[in-house]
PDB file of N, CA and C in Angstrom:
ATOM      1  N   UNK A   1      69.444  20.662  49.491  1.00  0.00           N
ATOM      2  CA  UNK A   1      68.009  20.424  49.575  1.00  0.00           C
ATOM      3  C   UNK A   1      67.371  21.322  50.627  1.00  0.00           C
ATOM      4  N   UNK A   2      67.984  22.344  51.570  1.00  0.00           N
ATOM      5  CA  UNK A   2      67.749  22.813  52.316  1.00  0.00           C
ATOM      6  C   UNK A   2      66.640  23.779  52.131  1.00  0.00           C
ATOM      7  N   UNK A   3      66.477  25.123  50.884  1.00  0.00           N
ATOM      8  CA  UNK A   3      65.962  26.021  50.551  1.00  0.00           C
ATOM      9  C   UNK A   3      64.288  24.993  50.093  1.00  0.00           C
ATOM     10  N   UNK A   4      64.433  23.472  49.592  1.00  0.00           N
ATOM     11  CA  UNK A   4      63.425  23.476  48.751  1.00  0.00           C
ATOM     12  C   UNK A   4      62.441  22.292  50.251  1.00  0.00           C
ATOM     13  N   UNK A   5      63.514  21.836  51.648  1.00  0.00           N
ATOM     14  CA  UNK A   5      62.784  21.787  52.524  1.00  0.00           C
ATOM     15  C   UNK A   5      61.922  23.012  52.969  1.00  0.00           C
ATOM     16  N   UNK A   6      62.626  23.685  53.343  1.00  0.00           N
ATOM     17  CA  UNK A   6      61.671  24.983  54.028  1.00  0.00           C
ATOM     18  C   UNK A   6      60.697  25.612  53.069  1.00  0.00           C
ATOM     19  N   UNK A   7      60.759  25.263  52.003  1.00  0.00           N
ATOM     20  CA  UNK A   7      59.666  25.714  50.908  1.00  0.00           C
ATOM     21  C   UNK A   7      58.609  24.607  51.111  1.00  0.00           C
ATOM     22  N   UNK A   8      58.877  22.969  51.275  1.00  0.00           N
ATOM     23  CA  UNK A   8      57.847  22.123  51.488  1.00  0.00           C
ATOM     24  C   UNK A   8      57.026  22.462  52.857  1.00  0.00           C
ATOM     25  N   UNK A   9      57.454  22.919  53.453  1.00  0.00           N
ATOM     26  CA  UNK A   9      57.236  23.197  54.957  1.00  0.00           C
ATOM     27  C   UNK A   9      56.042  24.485  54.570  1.00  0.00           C
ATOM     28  N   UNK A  10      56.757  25.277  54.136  1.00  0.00           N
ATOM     29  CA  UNK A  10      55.757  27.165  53.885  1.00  0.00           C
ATOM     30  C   UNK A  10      54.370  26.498  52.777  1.00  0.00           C
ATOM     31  N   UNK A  11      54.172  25.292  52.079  1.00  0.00           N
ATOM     32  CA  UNK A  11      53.487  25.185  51.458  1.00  0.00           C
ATOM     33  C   UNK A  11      52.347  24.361  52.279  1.00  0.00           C
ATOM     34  N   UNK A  12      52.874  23.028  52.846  1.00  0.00           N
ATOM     35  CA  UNK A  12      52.245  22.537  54.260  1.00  0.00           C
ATOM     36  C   UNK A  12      51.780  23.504  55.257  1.00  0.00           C
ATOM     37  N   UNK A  13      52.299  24.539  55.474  1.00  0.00           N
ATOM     38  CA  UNK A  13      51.511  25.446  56.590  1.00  0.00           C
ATOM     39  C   UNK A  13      50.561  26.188  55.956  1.00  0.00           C
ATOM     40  N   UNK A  14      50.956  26.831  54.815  1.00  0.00           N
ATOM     41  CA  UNK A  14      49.589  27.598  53.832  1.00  0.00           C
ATOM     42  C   UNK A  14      48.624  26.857  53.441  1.00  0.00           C
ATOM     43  N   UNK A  15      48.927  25.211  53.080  1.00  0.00           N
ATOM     44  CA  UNK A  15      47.622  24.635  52.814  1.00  0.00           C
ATOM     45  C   UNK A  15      46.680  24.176  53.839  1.00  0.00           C
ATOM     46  N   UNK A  16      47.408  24.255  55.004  1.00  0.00           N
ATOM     47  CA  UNK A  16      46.654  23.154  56.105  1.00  0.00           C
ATOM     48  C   UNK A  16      46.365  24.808  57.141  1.00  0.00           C
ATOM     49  N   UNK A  17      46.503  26.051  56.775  1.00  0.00           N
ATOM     50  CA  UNK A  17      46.349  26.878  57.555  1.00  0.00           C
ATOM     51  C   UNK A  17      44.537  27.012  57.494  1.00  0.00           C
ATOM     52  N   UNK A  18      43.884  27.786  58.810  1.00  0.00           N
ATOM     53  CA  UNK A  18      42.529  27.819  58.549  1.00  0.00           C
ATOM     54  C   UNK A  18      41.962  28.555  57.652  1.00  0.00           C
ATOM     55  N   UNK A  19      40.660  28.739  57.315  1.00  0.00           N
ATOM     56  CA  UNK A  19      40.374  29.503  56.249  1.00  0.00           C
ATOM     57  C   UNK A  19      39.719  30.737  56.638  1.00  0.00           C
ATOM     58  N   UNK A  20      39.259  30.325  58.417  1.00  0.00           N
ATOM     59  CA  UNK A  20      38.786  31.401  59.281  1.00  0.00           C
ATOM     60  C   UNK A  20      40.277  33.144  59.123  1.00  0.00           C
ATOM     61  N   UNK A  21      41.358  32.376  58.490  1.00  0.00           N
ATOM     62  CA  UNK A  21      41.878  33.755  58.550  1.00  0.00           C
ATOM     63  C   UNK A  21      42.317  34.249  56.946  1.00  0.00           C
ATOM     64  N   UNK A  22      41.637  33.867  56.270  1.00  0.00           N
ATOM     65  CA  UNK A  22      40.981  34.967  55.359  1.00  0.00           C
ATOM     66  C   UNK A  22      39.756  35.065  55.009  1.00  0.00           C
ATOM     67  N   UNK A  23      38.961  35.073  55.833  1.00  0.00           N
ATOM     68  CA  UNK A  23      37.797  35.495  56.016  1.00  0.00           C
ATOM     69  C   UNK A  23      37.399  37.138  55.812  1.00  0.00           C
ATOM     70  N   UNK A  24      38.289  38.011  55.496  1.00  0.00           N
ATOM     71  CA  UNK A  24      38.468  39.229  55.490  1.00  0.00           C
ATOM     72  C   UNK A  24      38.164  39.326  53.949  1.00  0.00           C
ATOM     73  N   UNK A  25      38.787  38.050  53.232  1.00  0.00           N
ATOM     74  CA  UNK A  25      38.793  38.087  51.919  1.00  0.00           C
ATOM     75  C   UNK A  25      37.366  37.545  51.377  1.00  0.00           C
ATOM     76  N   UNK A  26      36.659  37.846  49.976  1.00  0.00           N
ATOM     77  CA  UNK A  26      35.456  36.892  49.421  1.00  0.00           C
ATOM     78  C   UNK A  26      36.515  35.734  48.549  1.00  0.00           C
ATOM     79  N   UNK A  27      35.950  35.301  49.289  1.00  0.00           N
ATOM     80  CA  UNK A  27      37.190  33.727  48.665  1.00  0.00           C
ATOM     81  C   UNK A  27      36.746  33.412  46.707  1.00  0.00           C
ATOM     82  N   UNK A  28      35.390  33.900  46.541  1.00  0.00           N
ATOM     83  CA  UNK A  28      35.083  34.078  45.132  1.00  0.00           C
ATOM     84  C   UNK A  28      35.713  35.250  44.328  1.00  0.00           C
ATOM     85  N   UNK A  29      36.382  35.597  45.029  1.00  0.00           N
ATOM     86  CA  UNK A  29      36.886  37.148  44.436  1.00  0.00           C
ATOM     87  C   UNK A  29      38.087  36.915  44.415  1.00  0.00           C
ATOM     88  N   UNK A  30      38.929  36.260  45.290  1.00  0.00           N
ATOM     89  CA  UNK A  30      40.043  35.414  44.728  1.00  0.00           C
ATOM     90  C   UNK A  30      40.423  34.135  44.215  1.00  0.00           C
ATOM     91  N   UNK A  31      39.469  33.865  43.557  1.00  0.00           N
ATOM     92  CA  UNK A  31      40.035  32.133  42.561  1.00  0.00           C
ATOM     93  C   UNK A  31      40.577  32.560  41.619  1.00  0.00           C
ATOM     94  N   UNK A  32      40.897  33.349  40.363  1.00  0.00           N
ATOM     95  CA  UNK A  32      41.652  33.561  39.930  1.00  0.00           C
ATOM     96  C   UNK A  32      43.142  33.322  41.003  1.00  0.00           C
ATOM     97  N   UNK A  33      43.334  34.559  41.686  1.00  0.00           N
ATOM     98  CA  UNK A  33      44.343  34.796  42.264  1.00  0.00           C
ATOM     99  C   UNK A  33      44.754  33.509  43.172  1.00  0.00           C
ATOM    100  N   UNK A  34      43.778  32.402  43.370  1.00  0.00           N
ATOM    101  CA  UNK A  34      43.962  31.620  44.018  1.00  0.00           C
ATOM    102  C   UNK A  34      44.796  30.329  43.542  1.00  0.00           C
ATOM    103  N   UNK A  35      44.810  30.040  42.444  1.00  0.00           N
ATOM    104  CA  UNK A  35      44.978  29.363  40.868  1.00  0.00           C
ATOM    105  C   UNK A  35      46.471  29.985  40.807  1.00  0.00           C
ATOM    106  N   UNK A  36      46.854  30.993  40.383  1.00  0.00           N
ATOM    107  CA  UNK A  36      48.075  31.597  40.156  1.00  0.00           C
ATOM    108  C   UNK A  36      49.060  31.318  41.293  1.00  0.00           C
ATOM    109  N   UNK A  37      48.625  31.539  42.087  1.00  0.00           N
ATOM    110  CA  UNK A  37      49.164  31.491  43.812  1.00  0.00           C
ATOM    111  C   UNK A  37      49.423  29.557  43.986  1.00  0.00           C
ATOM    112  N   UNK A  38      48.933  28.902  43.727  1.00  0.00           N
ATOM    113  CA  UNK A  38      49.269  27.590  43.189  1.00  0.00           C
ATOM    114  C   UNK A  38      50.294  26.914  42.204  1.00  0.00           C
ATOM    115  N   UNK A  39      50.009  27.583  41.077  1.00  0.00           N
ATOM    116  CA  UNK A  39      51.064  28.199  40.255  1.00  0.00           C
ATOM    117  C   UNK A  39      52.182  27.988  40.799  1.00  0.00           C
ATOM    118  N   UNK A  40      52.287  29.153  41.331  1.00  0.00           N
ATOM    119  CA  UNK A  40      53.486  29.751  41.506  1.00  0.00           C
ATOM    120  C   UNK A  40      54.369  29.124  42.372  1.00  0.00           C
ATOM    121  N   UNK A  41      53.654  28.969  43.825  1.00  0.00           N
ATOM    122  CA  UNK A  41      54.057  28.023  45.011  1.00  0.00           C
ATOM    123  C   UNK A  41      54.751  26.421  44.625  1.00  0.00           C
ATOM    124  N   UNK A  42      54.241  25.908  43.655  1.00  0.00           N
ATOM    125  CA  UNK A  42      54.501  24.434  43.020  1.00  0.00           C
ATOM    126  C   UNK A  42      56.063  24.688  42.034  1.00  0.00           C
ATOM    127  N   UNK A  43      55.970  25.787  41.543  1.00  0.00           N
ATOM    128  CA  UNK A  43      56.853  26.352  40.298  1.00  0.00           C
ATOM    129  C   UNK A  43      58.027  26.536  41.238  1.00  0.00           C
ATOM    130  N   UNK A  44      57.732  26.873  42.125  1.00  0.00           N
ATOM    131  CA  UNK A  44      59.366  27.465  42.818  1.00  0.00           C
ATOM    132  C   UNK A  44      59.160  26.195  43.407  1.00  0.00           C
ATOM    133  N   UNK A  45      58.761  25.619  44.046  1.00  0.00           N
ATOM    134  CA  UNK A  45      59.160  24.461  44.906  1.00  0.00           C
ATOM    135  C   UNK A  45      59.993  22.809  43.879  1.00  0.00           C
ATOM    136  N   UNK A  46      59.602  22.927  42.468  1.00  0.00           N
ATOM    137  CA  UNK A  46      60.258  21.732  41.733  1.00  0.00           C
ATOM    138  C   UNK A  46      61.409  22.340  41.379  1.00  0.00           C
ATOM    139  N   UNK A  47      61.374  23.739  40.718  1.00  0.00           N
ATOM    140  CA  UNK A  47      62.602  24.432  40.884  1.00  0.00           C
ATOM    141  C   UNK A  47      63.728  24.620  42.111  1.00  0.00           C
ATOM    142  N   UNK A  48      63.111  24.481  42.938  1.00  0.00           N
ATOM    143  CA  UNK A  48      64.310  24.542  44.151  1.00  0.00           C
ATOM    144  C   UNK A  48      64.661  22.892  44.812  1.00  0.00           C
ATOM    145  N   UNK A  49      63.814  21.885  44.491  1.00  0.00           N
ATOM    146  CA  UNK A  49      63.969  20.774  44.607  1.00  0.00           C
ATOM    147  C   UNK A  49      64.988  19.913  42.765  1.00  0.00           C
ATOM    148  N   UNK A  50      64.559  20.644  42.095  1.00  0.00           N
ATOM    149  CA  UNK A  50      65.878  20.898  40.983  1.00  0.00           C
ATOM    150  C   UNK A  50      67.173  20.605  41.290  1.00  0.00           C
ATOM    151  N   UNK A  51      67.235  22.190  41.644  1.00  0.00           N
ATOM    152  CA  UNK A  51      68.332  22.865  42.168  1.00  0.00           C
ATOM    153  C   UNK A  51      69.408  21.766  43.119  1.00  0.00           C
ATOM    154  N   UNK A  52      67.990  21.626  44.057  1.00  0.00           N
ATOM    155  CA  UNK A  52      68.741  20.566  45.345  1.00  0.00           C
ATOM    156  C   UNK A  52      69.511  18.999  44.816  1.00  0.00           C
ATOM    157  N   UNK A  53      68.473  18.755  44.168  1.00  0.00           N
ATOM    158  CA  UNK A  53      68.874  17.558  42.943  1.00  0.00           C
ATOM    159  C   UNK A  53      70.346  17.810  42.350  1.00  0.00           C
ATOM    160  N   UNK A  54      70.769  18.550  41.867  1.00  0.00           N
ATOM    161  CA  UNK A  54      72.224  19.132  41.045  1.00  0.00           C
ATOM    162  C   UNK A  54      72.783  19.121  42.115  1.00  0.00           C
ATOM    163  N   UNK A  55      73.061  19.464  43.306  1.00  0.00           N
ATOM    164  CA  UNK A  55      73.714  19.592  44.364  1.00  0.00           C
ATOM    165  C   UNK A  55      74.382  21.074  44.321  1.00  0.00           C
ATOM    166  N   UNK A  56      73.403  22.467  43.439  1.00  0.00           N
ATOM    167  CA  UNK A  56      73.858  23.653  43.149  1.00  0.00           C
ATOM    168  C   UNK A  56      74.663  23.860  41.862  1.00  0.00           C
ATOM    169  N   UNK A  57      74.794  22.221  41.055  1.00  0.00           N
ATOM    170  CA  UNK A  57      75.452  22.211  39.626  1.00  0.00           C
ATOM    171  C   UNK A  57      74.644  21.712  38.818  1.00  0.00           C
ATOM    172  N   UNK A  58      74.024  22.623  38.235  1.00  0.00           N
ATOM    173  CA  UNK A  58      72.628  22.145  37.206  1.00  0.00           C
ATOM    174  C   UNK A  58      73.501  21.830  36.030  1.00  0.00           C
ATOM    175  N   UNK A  59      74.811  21.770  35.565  1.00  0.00           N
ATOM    176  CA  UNK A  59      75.377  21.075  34.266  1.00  0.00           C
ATOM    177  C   UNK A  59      75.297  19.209  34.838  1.00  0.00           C
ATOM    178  N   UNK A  60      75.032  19.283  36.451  1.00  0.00           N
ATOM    179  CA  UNK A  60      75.212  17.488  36.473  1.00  0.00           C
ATOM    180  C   UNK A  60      74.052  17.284  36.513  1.00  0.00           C
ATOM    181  N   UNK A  61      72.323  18.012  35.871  1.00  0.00           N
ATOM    182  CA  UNK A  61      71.502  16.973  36.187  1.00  0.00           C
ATOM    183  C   UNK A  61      71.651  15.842  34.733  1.00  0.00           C
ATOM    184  N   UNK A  62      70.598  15.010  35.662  1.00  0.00           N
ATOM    185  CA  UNK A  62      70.604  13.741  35.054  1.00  0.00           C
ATOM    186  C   UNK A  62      68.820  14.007  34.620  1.00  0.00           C
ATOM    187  N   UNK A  63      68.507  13.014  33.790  1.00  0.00           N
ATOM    188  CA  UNK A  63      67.180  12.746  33.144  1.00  0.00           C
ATOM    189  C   UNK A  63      66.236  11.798  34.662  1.00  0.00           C
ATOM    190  N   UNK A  64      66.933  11.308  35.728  1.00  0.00           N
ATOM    191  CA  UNK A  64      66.141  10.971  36.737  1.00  0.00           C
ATOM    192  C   UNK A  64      65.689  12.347  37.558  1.00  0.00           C
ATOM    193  N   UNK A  65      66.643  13.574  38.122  1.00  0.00           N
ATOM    194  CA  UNK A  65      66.449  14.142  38.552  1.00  0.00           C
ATOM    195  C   UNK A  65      64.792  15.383  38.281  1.00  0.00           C
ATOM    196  N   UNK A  66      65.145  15.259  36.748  1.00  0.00           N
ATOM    197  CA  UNK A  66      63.628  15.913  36.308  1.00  0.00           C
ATOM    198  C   UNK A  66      62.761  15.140  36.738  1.00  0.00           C
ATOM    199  N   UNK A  67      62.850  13.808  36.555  1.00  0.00           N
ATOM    200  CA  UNK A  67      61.775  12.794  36.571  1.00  0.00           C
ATOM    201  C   UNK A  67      61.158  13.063  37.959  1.00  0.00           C
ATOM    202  N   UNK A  68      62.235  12.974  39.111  1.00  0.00           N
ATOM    203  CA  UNK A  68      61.656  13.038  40.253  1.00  0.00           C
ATOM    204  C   UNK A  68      61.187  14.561  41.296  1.00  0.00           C
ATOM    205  N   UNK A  69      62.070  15.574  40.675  1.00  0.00           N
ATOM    206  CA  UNK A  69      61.633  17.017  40.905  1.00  0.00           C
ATOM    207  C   UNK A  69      59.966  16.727  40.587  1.00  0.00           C
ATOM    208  N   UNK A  70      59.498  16.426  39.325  1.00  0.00           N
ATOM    209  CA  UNK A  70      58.120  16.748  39.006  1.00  0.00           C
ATOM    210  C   UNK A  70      57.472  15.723  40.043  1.00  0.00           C
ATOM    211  N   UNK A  71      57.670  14.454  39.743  1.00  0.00           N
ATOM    212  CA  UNK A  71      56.886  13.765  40.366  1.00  0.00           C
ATOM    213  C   UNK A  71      56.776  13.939  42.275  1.00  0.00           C
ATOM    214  N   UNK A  72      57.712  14.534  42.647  1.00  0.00           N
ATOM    215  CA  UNK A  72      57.477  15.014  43.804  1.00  0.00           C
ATOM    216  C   UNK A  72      56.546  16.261  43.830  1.00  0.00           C
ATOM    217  N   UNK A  73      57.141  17.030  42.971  1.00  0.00           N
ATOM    218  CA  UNK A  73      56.009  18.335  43.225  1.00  0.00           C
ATOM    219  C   UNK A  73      54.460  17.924  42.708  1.00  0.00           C
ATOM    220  N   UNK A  74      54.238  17.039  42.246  1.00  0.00           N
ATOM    221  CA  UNK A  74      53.088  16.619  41.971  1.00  0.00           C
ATOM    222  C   UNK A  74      52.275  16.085  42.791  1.00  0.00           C
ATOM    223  N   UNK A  75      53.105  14.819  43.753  1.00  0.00           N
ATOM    224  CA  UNK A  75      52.622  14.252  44.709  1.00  0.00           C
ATOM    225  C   UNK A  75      52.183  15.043  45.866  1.00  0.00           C
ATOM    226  N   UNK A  76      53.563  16.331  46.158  1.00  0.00           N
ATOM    227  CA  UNK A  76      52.955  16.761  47.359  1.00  0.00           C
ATOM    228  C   UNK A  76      51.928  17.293  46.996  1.00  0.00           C
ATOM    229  N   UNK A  77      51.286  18.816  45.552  1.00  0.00           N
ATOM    230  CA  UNK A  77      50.204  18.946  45.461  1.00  0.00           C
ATOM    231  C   UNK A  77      48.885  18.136  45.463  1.00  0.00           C
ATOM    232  N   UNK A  78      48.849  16.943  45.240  1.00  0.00           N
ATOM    233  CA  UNK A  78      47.374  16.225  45.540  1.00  0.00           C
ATOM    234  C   UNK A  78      47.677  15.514  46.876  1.00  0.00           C
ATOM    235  N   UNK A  79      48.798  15.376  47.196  1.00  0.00           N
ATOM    236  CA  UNK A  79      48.660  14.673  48.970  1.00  0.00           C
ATOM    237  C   UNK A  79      47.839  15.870  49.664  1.00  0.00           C
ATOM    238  N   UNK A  80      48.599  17.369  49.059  1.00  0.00           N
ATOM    239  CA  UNK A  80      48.154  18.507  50.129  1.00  0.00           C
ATOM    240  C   UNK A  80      46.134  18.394  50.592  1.00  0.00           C
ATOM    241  N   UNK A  81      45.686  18.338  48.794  1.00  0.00           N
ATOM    242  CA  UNK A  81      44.489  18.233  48.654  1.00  0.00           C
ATOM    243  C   UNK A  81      43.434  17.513  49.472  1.00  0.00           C
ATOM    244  N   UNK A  82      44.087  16.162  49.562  1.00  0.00           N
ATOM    245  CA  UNK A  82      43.788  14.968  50.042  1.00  0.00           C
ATOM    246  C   UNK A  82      44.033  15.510  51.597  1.00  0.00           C
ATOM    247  N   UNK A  83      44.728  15.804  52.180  1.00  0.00           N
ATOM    248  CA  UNK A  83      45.244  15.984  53.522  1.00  0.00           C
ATOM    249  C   UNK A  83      44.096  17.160  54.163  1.00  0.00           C
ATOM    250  N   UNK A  84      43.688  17.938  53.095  1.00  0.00           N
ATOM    251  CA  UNK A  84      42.833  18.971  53.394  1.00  0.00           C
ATOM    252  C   UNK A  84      41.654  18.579  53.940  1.00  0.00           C
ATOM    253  N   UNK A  85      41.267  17.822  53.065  1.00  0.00           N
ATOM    254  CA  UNK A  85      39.884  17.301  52.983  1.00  0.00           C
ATOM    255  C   UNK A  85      39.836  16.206  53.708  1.00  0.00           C
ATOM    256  N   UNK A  86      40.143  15.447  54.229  1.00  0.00           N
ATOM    257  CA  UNK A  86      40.306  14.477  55.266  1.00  0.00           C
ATOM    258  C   UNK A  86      40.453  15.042  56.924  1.00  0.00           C
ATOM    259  N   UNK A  87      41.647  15.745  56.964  1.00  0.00           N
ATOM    260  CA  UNK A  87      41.907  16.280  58.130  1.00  0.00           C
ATOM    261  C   UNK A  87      41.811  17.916  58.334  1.00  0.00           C
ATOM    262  N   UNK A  88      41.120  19.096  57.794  1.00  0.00           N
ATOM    263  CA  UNK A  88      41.063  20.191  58.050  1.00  0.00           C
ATOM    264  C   UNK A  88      39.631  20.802  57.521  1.00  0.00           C
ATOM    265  N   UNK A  89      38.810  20.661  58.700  1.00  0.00           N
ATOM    266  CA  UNK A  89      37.212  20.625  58.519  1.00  0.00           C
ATOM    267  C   UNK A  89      37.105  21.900  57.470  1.00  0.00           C
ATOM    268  N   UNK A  90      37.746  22.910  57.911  1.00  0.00           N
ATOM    269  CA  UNK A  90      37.589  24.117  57.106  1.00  0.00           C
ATOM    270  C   UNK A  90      38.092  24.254  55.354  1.00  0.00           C
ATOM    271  N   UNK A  91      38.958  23.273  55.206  1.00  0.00           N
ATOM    272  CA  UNK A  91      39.186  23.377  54.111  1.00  0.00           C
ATOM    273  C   UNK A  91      38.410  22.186  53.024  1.00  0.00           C
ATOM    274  N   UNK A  92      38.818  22.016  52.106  1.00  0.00           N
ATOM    275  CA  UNK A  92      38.024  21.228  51.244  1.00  0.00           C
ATOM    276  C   UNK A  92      38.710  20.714  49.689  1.00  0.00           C
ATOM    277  N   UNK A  93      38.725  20.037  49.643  1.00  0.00           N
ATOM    278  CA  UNK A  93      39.522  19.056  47.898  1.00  0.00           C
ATOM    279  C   UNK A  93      38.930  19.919  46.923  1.00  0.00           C
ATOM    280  N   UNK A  94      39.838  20.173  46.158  1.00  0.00           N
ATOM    281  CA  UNK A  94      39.504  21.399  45.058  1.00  0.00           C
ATOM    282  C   UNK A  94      40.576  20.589  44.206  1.00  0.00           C
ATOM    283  N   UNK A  95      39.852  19.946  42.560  1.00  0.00           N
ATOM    284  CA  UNK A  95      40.752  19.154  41.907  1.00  0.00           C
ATOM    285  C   UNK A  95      41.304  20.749  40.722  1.00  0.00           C
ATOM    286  N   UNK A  96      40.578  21.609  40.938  1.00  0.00           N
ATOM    287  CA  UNK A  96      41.248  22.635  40.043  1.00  0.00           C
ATOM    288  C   UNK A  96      42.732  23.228  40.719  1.00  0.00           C
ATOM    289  N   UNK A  97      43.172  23.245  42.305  1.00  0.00           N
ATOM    290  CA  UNK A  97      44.110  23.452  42.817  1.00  0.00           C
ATOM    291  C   UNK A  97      44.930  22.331  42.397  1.00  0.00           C
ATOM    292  N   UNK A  98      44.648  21.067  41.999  1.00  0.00           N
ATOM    293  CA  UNK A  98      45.635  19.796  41.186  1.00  0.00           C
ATOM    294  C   UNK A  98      46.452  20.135  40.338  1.00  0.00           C
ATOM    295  N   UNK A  99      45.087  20.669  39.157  1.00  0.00           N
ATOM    296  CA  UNK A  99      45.927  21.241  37.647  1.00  0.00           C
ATOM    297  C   UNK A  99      46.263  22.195  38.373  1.00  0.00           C
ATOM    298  N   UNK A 100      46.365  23.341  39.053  1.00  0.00           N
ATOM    299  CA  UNK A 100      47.045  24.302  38.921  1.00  0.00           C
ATOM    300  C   UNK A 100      48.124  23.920  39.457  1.00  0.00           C
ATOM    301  N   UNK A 101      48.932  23.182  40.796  1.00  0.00           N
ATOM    302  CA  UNK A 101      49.949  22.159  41.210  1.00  0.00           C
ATOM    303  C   UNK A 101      50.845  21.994  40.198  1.00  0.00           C
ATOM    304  N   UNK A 102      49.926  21.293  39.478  1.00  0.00           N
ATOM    305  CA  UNK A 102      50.310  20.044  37.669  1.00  0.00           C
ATOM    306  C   UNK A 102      51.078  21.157  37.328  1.00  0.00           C
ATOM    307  N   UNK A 103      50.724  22.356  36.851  1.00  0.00           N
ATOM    308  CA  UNK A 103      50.911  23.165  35.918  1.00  0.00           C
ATOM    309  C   UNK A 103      51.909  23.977  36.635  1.00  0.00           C
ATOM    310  N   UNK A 104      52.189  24.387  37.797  1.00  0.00           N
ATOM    311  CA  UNK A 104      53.079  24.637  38.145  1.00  0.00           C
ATOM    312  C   UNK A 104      54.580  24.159  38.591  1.00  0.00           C
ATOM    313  N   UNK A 105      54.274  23.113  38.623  1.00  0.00           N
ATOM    314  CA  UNK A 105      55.859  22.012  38.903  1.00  0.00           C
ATOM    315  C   UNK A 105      55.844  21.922  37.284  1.00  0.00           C
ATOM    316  N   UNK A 106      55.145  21.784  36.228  1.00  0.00           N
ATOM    317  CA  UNK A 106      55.782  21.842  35.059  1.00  0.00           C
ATOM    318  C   UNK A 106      56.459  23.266  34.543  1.00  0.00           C
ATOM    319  N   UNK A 107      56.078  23.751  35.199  1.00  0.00           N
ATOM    320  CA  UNK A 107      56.803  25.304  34.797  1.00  0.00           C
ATOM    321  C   UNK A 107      57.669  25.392  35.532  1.00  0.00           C
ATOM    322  N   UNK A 108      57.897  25.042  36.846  1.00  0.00           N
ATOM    323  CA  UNK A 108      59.312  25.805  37.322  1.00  0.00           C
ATOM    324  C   UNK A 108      60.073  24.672  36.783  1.00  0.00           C
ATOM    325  N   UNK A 109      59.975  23.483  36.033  1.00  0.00           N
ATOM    326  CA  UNK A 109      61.192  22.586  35.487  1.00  0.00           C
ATOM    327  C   UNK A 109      61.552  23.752  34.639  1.00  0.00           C
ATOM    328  N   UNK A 110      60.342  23.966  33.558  1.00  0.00           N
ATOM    329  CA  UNK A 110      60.773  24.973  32.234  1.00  0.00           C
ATOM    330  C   UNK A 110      61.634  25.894  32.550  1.00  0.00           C
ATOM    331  N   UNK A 111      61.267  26.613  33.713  1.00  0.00           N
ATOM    332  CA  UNK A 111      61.762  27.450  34.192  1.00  0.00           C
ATOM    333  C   UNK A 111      63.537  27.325  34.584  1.00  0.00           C
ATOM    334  N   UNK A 112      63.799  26.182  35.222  1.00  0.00           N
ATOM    335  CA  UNK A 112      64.816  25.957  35.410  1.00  0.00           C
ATOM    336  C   UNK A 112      65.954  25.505  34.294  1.00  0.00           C
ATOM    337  N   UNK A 113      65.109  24.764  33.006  1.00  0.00           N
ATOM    338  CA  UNK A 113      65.795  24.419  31.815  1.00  0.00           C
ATOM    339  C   UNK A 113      66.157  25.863  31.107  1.00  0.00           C
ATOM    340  N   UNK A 114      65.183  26.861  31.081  1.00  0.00           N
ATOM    341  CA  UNK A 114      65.736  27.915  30.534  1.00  0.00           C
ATOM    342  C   UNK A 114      66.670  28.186  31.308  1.00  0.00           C
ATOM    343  N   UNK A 115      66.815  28.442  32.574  1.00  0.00           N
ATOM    344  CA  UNK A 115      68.356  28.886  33.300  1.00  0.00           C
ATOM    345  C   UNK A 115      69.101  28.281  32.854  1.00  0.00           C
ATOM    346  N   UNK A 116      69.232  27.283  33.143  1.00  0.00           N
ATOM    347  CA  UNK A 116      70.102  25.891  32.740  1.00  0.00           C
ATOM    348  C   UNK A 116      70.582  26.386  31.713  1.00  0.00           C
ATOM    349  N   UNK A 117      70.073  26.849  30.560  1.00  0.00           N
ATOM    350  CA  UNK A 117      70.285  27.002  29.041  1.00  0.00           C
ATOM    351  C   UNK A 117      71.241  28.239  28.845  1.00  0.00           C
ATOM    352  N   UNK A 118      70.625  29.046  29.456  1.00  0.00           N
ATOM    353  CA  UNK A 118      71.116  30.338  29.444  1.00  0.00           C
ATOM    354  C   UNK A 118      72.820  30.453  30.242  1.00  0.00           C
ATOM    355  N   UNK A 119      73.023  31.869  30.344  1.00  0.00           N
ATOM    356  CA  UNK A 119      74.306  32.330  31.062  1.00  0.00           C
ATOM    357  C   UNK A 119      73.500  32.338  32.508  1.00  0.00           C
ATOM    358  N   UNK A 120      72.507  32.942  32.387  1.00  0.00           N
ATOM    359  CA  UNK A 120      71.969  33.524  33.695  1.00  0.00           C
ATOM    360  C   UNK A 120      72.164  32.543  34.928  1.00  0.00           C
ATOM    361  N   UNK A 121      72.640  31.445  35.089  1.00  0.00           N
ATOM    362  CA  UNK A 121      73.215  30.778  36.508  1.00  0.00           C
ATOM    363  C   UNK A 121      74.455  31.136  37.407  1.00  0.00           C
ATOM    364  N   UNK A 122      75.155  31.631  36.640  1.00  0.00           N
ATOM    365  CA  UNK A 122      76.226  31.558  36.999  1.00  0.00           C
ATOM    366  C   UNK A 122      76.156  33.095  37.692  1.00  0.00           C
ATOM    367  N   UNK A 123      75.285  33.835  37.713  1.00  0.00           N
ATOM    368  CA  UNK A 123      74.737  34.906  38.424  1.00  0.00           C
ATOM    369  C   UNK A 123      74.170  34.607  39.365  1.00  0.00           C
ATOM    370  N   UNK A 124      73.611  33.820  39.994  1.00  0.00           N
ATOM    371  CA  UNK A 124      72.857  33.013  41.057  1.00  0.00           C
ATOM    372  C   UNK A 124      73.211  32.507  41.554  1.00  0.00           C
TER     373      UNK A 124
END
C-alpha cells in the first residue's frame, strides 16, 4: 500500500495547495487541462490502491477489493472538494472536478483489469 499512500498524500498537497501559485496561469485557459489532470491523478491512485489491495498479486483480487479501490478513490475525490471549500479560502467546490474524480478511479480499475488480462504484468 505504500506507492498508493504517497500518491494519497501528492493528491492532498495538490488539492489543498494555494491557487496564488498558479497565478502565472489563466485558470480559464486551463479547465480542459484541469479535468484531464483529475482524470488522471484519481486513475493512478485506484490503480495503485488496486495493486496494494492484491498485495502485488493481481491473480488474488477478490470482487471486494474493486469494490473498495473505487469507493475509496471516490471518497477521497469529493472529501478533497469538500475540504477545499470549507478550509482553503482560495480554493473553491467544483462538482465538475467530482465527475472528473468519478471518471477517473473508474478508469484506472479498467485500466488495471486490462493489465490483469493481459501478459503485460508480469513485466512490472
Amino acid at each position: 500500500m505504500g506507492p498508493a499512500l504517497v500518491w494519497t498524500i501528492i493528491i492532498v498537497y495538490l488539492s489543498t495547495m494555494p491557487t496564488s501559485s498558479l497565478d502565472e496561469y489563466a485558470l480559464t485557459d486551463m479547465m480542459p487541462i484541469d479535468k484531464l489532470a483529475h482524470v488522471i491523478m484519481y486513475a493512478l491512485y485506484s490503480l495503485l490502491l488496486l495493486y496494494g489491495l492484491s498485495a502485488g498479486r493481481p491473480s488474488s483480487i477478490r470482487t471486494n477489493h474493486w469494490i473498495i479501490a473505487w469507493l475509496v478513490g471516490v471518497s477521497l475525490g469529493i472529501l478533497m472538494e469538500v475540504i477545499q471549500s470549507k478550509f482553503f479560502p482560495e480554493r473553491h467546490f467544483d462538482f465538475l472536478d467530482i465527475i472528473a474524480n468519478i471518471i477517473g478511479s473508474t478508469a484506472g480499475l479498467a485500466v488495471f483489469n486490462f493489465f490483469k488480462q493481459s501478459s503485460i504484468w508480469k513485466y512490472l
